[in-house]
C-alpha atoms as a PDB file:
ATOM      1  CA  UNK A   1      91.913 153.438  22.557  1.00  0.00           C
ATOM      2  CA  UNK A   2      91.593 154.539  18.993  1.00  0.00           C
ATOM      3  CA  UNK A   3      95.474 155.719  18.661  1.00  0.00           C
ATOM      4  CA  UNK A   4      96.646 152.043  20.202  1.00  0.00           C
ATOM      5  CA  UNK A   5      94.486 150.192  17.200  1.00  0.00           C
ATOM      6  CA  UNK A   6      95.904 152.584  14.940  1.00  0.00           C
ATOM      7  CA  UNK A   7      99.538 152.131  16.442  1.00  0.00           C
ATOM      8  CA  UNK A   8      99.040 148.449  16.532  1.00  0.00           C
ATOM      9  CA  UNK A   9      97.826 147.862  13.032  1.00  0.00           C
ATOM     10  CA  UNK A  10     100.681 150.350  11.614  1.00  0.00           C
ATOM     11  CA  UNK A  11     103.303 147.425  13.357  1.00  0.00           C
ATOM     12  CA  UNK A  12     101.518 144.889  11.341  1.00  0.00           C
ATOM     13  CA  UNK A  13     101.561 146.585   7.942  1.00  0.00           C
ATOM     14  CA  UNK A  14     105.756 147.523   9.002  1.00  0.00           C
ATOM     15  CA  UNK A  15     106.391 144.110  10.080  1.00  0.00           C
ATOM     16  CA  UNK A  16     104.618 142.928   6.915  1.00  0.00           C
ATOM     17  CA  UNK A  17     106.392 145.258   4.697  1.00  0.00           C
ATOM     18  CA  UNK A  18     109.787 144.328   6.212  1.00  0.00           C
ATOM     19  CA  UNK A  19     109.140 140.655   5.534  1.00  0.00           C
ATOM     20  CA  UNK A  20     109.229 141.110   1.453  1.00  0.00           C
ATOM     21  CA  UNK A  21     111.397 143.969   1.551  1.00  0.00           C
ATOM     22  CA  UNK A  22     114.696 143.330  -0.806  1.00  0.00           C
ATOM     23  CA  UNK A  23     117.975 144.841   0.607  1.00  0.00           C
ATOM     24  CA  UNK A  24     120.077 145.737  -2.023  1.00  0.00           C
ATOM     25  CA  UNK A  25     123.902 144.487  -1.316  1.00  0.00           C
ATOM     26  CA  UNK A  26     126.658 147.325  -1.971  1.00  0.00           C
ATOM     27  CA  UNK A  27     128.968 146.269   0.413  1.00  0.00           C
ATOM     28  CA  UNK A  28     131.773 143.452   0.281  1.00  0.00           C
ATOM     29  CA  UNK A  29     130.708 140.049  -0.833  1.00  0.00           C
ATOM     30  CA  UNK A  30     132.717 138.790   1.907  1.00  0.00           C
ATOM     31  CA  UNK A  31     130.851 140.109   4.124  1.00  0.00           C
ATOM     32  CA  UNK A  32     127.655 137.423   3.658  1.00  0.00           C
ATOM     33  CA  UNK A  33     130.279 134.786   3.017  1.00  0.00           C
ATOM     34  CA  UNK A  34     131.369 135.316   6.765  1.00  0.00           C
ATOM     35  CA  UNK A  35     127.553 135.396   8.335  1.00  0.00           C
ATOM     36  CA  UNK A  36     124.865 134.189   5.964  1.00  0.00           C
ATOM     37  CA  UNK A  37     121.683 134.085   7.932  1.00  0.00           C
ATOM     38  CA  UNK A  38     119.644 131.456   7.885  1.00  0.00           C
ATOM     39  CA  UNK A  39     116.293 133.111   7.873  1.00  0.00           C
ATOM     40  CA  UNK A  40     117.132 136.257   5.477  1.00  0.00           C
ATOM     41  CA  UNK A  41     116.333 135.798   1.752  1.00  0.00           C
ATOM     42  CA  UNK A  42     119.576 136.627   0.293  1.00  0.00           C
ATOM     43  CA  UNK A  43     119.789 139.972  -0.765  1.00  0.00           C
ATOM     44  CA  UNK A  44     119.631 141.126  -4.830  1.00  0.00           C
ATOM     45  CA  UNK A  45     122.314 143.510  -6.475  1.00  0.00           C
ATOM     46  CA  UNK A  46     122.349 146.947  -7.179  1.00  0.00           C
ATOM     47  CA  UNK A  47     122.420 146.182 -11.096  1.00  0.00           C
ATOM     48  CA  UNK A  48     118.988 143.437 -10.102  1.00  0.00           C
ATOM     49  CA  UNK A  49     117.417 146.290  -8.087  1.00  0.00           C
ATOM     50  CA  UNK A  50     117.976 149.006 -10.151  1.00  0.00           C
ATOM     51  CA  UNK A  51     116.190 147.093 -13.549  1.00  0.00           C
ATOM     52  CA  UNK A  52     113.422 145.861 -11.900  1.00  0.00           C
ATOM     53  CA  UNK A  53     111.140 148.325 -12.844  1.00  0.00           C
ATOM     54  CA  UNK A  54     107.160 147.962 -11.959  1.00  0.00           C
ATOM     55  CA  UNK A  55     105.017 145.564 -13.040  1.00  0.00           C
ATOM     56  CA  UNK A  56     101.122 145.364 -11.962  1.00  0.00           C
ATOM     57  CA  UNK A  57      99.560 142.341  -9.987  1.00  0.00           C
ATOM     58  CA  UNK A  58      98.663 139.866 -12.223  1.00  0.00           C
ATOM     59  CA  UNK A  59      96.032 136.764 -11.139  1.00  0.00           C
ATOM     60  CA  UNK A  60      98.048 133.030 -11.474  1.00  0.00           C
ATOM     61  CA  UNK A  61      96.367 132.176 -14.788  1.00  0.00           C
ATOM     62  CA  UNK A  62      97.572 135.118 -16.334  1.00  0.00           C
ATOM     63  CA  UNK A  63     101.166 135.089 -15.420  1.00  0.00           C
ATOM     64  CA  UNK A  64     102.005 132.368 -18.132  1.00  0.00           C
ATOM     65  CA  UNK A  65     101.971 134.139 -21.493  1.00  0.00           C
ATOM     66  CA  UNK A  66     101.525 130.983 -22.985  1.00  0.00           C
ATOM     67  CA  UNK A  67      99.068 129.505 -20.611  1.00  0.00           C
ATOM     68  CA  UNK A  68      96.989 133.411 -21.516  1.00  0.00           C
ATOM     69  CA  UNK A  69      96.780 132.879 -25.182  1.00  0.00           C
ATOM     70  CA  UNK A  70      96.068 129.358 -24.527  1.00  0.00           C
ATOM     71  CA  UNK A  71      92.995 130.572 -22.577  1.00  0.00           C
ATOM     72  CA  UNK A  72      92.097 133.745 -25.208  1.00  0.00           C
ATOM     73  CA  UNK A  73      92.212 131.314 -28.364  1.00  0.00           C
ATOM     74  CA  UNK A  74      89.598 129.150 -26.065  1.00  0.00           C
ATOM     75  CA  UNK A  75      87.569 132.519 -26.158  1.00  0.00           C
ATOM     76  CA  UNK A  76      87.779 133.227 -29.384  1.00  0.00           C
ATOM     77  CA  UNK A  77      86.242 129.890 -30.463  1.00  0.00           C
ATOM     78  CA  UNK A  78      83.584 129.811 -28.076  1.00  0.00           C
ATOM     79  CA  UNK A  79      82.630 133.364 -30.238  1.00  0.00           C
ATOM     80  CA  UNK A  80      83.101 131.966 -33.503  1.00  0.00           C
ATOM     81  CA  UNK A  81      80.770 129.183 -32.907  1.00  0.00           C
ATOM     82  CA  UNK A  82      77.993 131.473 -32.731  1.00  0.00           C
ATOM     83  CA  UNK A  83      78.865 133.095 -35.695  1.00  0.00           C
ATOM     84  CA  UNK A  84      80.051 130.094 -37.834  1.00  0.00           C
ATOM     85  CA  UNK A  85      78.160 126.762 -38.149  1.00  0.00           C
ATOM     86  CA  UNK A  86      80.469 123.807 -37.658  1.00  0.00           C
ATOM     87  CA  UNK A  87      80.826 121.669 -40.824  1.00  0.00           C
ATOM     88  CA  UNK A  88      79.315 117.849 -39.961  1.00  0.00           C
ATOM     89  CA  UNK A  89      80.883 115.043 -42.168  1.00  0.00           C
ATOM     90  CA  UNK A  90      77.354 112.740 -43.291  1.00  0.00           C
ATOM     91  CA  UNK A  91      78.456 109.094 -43.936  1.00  0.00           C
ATOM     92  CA  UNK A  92      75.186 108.109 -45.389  1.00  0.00           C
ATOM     93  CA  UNK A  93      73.990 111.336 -47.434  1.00  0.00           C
ATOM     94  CA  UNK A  94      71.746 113.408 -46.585  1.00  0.00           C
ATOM     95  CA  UNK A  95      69.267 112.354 -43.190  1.00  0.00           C
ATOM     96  CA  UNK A  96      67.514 115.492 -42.655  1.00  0.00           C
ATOM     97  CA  UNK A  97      67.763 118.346 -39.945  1.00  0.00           C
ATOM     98  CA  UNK A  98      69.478 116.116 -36.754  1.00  0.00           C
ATOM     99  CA  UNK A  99      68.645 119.422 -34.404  1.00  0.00           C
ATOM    100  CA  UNK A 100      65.252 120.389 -36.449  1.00  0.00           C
ATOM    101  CA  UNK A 101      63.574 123.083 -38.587  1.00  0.00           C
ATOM    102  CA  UNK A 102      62.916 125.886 -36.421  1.00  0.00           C
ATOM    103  CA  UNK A 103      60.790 128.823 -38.655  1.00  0.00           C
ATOM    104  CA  UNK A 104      61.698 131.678 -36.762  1.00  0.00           C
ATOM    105  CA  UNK A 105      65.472 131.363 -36.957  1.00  0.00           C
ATOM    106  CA  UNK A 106      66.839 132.594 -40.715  1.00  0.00           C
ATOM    107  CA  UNK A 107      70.479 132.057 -42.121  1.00  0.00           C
ATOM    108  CA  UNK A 108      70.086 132.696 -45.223  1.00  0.00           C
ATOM    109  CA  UNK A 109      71.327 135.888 -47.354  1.00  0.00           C
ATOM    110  CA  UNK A 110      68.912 138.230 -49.183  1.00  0.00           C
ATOM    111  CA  UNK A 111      69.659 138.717 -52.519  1.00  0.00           C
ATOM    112  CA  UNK A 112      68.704 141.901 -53.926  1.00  0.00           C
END
């Protein structure tokens, strides 16, 4: 019983495998003119195959270089608030602390 699972789930993974596999063409090119099949994804050339090197698994967001530093500069300025107070433009002077005093929190520099 245990050698049929086995057997079966080693079909699956081959089956899977052979669904994304890339056959690289070195024959004529005449040869898909005369039977291109419907179904097959059309195969990539030696030159295509041969420079495709390895690249690792990346998730969608990170795919985009753009779209990546798009999301790292939204990092970085989520830190930088916590280190850098953002500068409030007062139309009337000045109205007091709008979020409060609070005694236990210093900002201030020693000087010594």
């Amino acid at each position: 019983e245990e050698d049929d699972l086995y057997a079966a789930s080693q079909e699956r993974r081959r089956k899977k495998r052979q669904k994304y596999e890339v056959k690289p063409r070195f024959g004529s090119w005449r040869d898909e003119l005369d039977a291109p099949a419907a179904d097959d994804r059309r195969a990539a050339s030696r030159a295509v195959v041969r420079n495709k090197g390895l690249a690792p698994h990346r998730t969608n967001k990170y795919r985009n270089p753009r779209v990546k530093k798009k999301i790292k500069y939204a990092r970085a300025v989520v830190r930088r608030k916590g280190q850098v107070r953002e500068m409030r433009n007062e139309a009337e002077g000045y109205g007091g602390e709008a979020s409060g005093v609070r005694k236990g929190v210093g900002k201030s520099r020693r000087i010594t």
